[in-house]
Protein backbone atom coordinates (compact mmCIF):
# COMPACT_ATOMS: atom_id res chain seq x y z
CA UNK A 1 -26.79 -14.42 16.07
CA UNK A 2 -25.69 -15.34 12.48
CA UNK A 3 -28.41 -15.25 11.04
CA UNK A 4 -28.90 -12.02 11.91
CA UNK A 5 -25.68 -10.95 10.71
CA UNK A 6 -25.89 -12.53 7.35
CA UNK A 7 -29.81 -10.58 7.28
CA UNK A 8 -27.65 -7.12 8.21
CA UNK A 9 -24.96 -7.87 6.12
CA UNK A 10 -27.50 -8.92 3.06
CA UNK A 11 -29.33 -5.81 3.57
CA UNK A 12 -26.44 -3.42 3.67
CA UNK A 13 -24.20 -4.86 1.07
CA UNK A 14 -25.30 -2.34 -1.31
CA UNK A 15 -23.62 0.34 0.80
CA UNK A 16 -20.84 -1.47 1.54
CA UNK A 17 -20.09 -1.90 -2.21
CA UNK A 18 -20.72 2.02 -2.81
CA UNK A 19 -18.30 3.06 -0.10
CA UNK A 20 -15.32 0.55 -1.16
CA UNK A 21 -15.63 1.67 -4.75
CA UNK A 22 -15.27 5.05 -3.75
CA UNK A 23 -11.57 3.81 -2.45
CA UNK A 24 -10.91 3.63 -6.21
CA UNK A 25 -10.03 -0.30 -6.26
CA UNK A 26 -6.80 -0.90 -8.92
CA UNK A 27 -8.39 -4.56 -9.61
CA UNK A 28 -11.30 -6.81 -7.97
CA UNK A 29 -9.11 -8.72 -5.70
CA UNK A 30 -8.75 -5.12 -3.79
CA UNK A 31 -11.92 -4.27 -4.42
CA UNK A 32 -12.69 -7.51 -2.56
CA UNK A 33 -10.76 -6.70 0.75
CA UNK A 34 -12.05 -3.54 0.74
CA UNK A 35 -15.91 -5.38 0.58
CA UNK A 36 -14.47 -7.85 3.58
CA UNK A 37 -13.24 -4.95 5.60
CA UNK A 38 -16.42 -2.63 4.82
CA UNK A 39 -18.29 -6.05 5.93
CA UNK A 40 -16.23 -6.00 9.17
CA UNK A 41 -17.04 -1.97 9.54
CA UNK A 42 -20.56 -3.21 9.48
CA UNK A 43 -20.29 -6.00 12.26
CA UNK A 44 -18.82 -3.34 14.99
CA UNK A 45 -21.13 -0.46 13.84
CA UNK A 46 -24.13 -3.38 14.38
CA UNK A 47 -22.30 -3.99 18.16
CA UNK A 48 -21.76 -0.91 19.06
CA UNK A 49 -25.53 0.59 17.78
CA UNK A 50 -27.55 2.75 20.37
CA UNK A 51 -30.71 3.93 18.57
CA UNK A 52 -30.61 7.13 21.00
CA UNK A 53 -27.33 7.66 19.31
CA UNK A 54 -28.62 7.70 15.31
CA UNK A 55 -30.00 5.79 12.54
CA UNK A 56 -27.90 2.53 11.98
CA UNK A 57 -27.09 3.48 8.65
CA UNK A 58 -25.18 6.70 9.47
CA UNK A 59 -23.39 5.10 12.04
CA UNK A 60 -22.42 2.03 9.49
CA UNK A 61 -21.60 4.70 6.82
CA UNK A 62 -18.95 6.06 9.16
CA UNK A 63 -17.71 2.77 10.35
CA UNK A 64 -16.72 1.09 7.11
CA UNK A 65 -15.34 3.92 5.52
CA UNK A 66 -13.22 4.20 9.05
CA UNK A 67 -12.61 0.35 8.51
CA UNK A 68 -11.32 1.04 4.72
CA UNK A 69 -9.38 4.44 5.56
CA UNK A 70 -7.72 2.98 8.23
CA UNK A 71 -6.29 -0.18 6.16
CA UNK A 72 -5.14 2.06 3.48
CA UNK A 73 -3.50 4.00 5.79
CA UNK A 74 -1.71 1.24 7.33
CA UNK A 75 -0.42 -0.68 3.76
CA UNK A 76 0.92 3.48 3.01
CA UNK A 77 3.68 3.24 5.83
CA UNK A 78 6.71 2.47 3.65
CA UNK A 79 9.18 0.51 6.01
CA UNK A 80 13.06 1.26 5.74
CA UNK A 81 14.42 -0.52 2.59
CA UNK A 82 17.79 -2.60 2.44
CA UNK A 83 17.81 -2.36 -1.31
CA UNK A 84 19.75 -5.21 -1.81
CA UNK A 85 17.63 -7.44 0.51
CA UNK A 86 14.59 -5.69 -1.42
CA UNK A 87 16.29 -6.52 -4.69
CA UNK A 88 16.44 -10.18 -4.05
CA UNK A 89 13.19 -10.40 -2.51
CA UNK A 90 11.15 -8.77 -5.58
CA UNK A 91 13.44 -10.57 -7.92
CA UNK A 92 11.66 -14.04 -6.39
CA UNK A 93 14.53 -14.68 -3.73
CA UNK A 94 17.51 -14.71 -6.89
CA UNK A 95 20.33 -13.51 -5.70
CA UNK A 96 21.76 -10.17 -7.77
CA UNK A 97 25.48 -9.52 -8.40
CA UNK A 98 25.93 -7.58 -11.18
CA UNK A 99 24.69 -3.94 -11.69
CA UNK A 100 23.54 -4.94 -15.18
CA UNK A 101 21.01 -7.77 -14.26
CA UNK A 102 19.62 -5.45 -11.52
CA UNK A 103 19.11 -2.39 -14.40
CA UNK A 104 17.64 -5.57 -16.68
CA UNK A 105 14.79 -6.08 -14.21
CA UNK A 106 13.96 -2.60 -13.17
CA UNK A 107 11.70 -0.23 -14.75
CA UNK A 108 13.25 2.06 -17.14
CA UNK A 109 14.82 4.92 -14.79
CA UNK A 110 15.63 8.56 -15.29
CA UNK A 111 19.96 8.57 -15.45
CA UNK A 112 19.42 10.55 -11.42
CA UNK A 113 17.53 7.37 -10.16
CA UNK A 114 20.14 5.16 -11.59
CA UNK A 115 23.07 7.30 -10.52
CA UNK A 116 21.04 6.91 -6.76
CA UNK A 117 21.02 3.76 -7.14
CA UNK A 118 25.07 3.17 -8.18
CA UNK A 119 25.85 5.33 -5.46
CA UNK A 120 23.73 2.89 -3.48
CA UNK A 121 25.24 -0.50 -4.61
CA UNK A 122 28.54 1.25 -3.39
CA UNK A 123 27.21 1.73 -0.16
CA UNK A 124 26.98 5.19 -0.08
CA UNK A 125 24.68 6.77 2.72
CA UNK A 126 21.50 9.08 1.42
CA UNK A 127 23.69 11.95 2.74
CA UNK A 128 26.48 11.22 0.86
CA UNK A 129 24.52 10.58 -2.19
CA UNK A 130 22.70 13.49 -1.89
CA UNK A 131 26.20 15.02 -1.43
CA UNK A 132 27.15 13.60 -5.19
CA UNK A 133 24.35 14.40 -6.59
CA UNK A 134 23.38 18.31 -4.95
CA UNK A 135 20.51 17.10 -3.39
CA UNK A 136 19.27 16.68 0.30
CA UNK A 137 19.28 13.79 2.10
CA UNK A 138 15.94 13.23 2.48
CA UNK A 139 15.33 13.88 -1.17
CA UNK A 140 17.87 11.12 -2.27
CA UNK A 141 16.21 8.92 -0.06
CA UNK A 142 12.73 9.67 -1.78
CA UNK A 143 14.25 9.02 -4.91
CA UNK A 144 15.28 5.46 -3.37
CA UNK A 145 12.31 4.85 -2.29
CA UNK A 146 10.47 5.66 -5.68
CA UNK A 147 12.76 3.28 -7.41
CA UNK A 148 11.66 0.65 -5.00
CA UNK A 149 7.81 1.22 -5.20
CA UNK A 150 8.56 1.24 -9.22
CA UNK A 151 10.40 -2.27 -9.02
CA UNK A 152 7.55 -3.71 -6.95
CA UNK A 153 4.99 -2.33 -9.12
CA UNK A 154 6.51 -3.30 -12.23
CA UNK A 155 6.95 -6.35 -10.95
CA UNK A 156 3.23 -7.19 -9.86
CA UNK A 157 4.30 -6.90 -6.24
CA UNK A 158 2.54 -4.01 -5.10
């Protein structure tokens, strides 16, 4: 039964490749798990294959770019951020007191995302901030959110 898996996944690796590049990889270590999970697309299409249903390479078309959507989907959920708890944890586990040394490791930020993020500090709520600042809530909390997705990348978190 492996061998016959490592002939299938041999023979289709070319596809495999073609459909995780189309994911538009940022660097070859994603471009990698997009290969394993296009791989693991692959090994279901190859169970689940009826000839009276298709050609095998249709059906493992679908099924790793399914395999590949579906993980992208699932790293774009952005959980609910305790920016201080995020703070500590992209700043390797240190332990931030001062307003300054936070501004020092961020990103350069437009003077609205820093006012969010004062506001913030002070434990201000999104509708409150968005109060301050004539905004909505839910755009304040966007704004938050931004700021935390630009710490993490600047960072070489995300």
């Amino acid at each position: 039964m492996r061998k016959l898996e490592n002939e299938l996944l041999d023979r289709f690796m070319p596809l495999i490749r073609k459909i995780a590049k189309s994911f538009n990889p940022r660097n070859i270590t994603e471009l990698d798990e997009y290969i394993s999970l296009g791989q693991l697309g692959l090994v279901k299409a190859a169970q689940k294959y009826d000839p009276n249903k298709g050609s095998l390479c249709t059906i493992a078309y679908y099924s790793i770019k399914t395999e590949i959507s579906n993980y992208k989907r699932s790293c774009r959920k952005i959980p609910f951020f305790d920016f201080d708890y995020d703070v500590a944890n992209i700043y390797d586990g240190a332990t931030i007191d001062k307003k300054d040394s936070i501004y020092d490791s961020l990103p350069p930020l437009s003077q609205e995302e820093k006012l969010v993020i004062d506001l913030y500090l002070e434990r201000y709520t999104f509708e409150e901030i968005g109060q301050k600042i004539g905004k909505s809530r839910s755009y304040t909390q966007n704004v938050y959110y931004r700021i935390i997705r630009k710490a993490k990348v600047h960072n070489g978190i995300y």
